[in-house]
Protein backbone atom coordinates (compact mmCIF):
# COMPACT_ATOMS: atom_id res chain seq x y z
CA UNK A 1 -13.87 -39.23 -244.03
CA UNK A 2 -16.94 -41.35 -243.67
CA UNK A 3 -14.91 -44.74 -245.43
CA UNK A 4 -12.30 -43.94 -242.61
CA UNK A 5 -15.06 -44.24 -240.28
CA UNK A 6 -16.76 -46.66 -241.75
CA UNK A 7 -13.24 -48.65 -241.50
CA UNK A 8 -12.66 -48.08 -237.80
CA UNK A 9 -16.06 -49.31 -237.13
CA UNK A 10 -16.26 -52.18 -239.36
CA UNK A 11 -12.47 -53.62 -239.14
CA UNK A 12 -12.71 -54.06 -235.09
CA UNK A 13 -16.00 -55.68 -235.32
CA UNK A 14 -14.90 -58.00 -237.99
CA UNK A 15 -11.95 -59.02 -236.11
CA UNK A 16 -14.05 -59.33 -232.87
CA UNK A 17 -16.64 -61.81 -234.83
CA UNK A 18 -13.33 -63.80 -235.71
CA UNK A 19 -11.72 -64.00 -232.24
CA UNK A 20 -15.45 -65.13 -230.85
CA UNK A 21 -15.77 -67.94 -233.84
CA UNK A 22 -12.79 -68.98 -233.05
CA UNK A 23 -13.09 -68.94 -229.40
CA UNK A 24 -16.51 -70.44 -229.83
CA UNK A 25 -16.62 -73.00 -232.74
CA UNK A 26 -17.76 -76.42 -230.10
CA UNK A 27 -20.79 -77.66 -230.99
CA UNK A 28 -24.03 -77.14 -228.96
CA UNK A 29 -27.40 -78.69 -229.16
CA UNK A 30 -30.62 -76.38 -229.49
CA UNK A 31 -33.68 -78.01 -228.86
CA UNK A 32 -37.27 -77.54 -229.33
CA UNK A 33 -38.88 -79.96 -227.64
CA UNK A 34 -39.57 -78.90 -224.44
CA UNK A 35 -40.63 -81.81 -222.52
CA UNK A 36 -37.66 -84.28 -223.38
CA UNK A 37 -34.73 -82.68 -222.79
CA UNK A 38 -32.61 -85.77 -222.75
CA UNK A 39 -33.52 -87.27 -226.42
CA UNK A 40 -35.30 -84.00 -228.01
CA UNK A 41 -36.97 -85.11 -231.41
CA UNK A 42 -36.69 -81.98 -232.72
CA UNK A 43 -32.74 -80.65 -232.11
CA UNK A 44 -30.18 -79.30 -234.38
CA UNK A 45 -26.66 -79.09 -233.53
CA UNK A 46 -24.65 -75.53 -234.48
CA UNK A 47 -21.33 -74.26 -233.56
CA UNK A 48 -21.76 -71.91 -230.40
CA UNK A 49 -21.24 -68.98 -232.25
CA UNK A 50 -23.49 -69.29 -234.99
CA UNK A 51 -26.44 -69.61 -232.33
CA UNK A 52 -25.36 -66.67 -230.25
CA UNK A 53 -25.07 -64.38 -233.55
CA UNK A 54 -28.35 -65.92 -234.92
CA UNK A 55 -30.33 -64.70 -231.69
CA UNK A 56 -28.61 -61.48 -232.02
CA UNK A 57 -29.57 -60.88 -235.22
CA UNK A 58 -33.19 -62.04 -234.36
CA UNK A 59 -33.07 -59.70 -231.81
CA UNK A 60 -32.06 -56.81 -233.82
CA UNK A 61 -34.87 -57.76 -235.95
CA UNK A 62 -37.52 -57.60 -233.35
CA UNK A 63 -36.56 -54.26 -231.88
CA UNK A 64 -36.73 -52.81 -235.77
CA UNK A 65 -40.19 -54.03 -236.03
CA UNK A 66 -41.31 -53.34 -232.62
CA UNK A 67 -40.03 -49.51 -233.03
CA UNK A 68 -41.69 -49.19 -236.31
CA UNK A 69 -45.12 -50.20 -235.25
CA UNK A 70 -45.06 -47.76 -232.59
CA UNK A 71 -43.45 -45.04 -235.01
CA UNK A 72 -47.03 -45.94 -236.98
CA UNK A 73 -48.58 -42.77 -235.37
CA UNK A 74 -46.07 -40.27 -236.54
CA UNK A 75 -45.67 -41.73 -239.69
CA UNK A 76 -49.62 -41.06 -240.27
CA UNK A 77 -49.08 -37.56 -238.69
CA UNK A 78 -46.49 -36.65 -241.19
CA UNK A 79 -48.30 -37.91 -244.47
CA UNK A 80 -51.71 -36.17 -243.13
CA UNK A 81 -49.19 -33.03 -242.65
CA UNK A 82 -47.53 -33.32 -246.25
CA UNK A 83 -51.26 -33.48 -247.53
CA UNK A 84 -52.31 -30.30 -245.87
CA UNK A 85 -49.36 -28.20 -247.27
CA UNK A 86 -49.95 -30.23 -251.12
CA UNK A 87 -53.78 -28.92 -250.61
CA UNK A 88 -52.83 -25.48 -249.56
CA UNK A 89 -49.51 -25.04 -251.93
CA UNK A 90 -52.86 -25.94 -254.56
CA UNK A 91 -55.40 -23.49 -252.87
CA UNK A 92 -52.09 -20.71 -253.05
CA UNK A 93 -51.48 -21.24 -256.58
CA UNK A 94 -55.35 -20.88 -257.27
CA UNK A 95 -55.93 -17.74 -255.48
CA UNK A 96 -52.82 -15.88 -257.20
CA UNK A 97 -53.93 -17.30 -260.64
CA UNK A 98 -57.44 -15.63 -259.80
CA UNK A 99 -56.06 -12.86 -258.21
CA UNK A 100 -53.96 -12.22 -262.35
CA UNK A 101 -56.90 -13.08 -264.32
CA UNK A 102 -59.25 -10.39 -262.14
CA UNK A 103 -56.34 -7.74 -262.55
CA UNK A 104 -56.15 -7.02 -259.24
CA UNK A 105 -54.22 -3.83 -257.98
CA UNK A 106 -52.12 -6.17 -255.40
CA UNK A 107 -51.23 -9.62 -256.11
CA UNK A 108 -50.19 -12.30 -253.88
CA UNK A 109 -46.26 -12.10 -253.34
CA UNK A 110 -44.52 -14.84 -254.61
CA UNK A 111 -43.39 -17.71 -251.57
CA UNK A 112 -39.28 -17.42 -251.10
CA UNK A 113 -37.10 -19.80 -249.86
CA UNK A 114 -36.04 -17.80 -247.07
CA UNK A 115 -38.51 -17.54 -245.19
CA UNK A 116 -40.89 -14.85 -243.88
CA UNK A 117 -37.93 -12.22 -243.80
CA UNK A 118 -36.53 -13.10 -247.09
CA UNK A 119 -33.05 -14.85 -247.99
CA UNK A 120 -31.22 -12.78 -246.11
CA UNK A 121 -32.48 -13.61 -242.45
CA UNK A 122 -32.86 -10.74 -240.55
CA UNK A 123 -35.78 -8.58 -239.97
CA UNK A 124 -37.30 -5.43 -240.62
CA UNK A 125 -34.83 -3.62 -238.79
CA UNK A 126 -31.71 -5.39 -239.95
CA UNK A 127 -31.57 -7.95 -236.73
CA UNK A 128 -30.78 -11.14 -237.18
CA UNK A 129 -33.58 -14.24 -236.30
């Protein structure tokens, strides 16, 4: 399912980067020298469409590494969060390893995957959460 989307996606888009190539293949001049415009000494000439897919891509680029520098926060966030649950998984695993070697009456109940209510989601009374 996800190569047949992958497919309707990708096939249109390819076809649509043809057509505009094709549509688009005159040469232009893009300069970088901003004060002679008529005899720029730095220029290079590029088919229309390579330019306009260039910037795109440049684009692209920028956006990427303008959202990840201001994803830095929550990126900290989550590491200082992963760190907290390694240091009290650790702190867990001490206490019940104590709590064996002392012999006491009432361990510490193992950690399940399901949750506080157990695997089979639903309460003390039989409701489900």
């Amino acid at each position: 399912m996800r190569k047949f989307f992958t497919a309707l996606v990708v096939i249109p888009l390819g076809l649509i980067f043809i057509v505009f190539a094709v549509a688009n293949h005159h040469l232009v001049t893009v300069s970088f020298d901003p004060f002679n415009s008529s005899d720029p000494s730095i220029a290079v000439r590029l088919p229309l469409f390579v330019v306009i897919i260039a910037v795109a891509i440049a684009g692209v680029v920028a956006g990427s590494c303008a959202t990840w520098f201001r994803q830095r926060r929550w990126r900290r966030a989550a590491r200082q969060h992963e760190a907290d649950s390694r240091r009290a998984q650790a702190q867990l695993a001490e206490f019940q390893a104590a709590a064996v070697r002392t012999g006491s009456p009432r361990p510490f109940p193992a950690l399940t995957q399901g949750g506080l209510y157990g695997a089979s989601g639903r309460d003390k009374q039989g409701a489900t959460l």
